[in-house]
Protein backbone atom coordinates (compact mmCIF):
# COMPACT_ATOMS: atom_id res chain seq x y z
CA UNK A 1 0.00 0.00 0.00
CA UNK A 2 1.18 3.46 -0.79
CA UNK A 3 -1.11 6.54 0.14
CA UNK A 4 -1.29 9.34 -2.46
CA UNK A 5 -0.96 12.38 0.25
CA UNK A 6 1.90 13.29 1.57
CA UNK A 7 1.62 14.22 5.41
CA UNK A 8 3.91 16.72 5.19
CA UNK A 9 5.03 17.66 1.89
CA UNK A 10 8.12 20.09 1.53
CA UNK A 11 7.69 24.22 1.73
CA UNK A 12 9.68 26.62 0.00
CA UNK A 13 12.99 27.68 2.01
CA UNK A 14 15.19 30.69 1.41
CA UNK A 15 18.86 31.01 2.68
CA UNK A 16 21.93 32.97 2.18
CA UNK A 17 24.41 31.13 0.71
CA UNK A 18 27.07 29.40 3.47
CA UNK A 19 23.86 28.85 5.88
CA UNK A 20 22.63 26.02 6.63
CA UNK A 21 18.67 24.67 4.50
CA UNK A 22 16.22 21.96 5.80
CA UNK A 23 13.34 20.87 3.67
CA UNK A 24 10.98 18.59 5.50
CA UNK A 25 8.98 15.89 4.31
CA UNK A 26 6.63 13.86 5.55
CA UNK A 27 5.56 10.96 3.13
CA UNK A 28 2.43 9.66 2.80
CA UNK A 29 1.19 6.07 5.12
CA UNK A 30 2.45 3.09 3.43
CA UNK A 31 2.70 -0.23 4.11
CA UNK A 32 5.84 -1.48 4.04
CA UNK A 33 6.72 2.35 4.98
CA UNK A 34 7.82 4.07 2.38
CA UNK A 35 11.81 5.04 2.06
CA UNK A 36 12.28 8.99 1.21
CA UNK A 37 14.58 9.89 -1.47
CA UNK A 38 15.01 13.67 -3.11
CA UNK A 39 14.65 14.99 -6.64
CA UNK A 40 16.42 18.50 -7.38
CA UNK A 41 15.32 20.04 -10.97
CA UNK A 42 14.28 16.36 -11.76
CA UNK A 43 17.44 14.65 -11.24
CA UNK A 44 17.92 12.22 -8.21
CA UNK A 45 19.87 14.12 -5.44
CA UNK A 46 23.11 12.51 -4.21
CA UNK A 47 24.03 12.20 -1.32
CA UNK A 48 27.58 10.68 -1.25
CA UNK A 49 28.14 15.17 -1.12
CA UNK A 50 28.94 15.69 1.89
CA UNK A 51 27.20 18.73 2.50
CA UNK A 52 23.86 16.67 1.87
CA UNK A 53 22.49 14.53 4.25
CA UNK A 54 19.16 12.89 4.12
CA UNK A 55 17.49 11.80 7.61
CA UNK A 56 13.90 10.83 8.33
CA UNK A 57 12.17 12.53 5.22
CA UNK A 58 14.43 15.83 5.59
CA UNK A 59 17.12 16.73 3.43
CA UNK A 60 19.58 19.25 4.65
CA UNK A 61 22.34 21.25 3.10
CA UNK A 62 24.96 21.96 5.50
CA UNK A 63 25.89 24.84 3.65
CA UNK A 64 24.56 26.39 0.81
CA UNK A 65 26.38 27.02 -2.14
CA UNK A 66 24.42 29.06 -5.13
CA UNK A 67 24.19 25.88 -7.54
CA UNK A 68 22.31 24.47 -4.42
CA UNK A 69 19.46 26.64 -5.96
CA UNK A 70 15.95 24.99 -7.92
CA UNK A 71 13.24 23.11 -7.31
CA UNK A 72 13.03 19.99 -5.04
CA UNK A 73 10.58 17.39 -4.82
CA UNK A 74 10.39 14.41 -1.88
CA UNK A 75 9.99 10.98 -3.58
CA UNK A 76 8.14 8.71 -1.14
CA UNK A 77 9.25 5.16 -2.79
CA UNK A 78 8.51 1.50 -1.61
CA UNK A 79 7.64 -1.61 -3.42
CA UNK A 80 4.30 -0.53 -3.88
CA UNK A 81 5.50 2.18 -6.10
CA UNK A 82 6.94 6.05 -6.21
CA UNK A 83 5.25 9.01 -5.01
CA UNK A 84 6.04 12.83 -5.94
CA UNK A 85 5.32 15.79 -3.39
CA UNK A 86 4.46 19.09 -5.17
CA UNK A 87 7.49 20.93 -5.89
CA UNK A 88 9.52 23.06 -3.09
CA UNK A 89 11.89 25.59 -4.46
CA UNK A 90 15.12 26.71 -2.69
CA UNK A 91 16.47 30.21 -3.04
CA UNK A 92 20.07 30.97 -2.16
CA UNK A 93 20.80 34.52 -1.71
């Protein structure tokens, strides 16, 4: 099973770049529970970059570079299928 609403799907954050960005997501119920992965401009974020870390649904930057800039989306993903929140953007400053 794999909900279609996310319980908490990610907001638009704006930073200066060098501080730190959250964006928090929530994925929808899903049984098994889903895993939560992260899209940026439609390309799978990695997170073997350091600066990146991805814990319980949240992806944060550590600190912002410009090119951190565009639009994110949580992917909510178990064997059920994939999910896509609605888009977040982050601004760097």
């Amino acid at each position: 099973v794999l909900r279609d609403d996310f319980r908490q799907p990610p907001g638009d954050v704006v930073v200066a770049a060098g501080e730190p960005a959250v964006l928090e997501c929530v994925p929808p119920r899903g049984h098994p529970e889903p895993s939560v992965s992260w899209k940026k401009n439609g390309v799978r974020v990695n997170d073997k970059d350091e600066r990146l870390t991805i814990r319980g649904g949240k992806l944060m930057v550590a600190s912002t570079h410009k090119s951190d800039a565009g639009i994110y989306v949580c992917v909510a993903s178990n064997v059920v299928g994939e999910r896509d929140s609605e888009p977040a953007e982050l601004v760097v400053f």
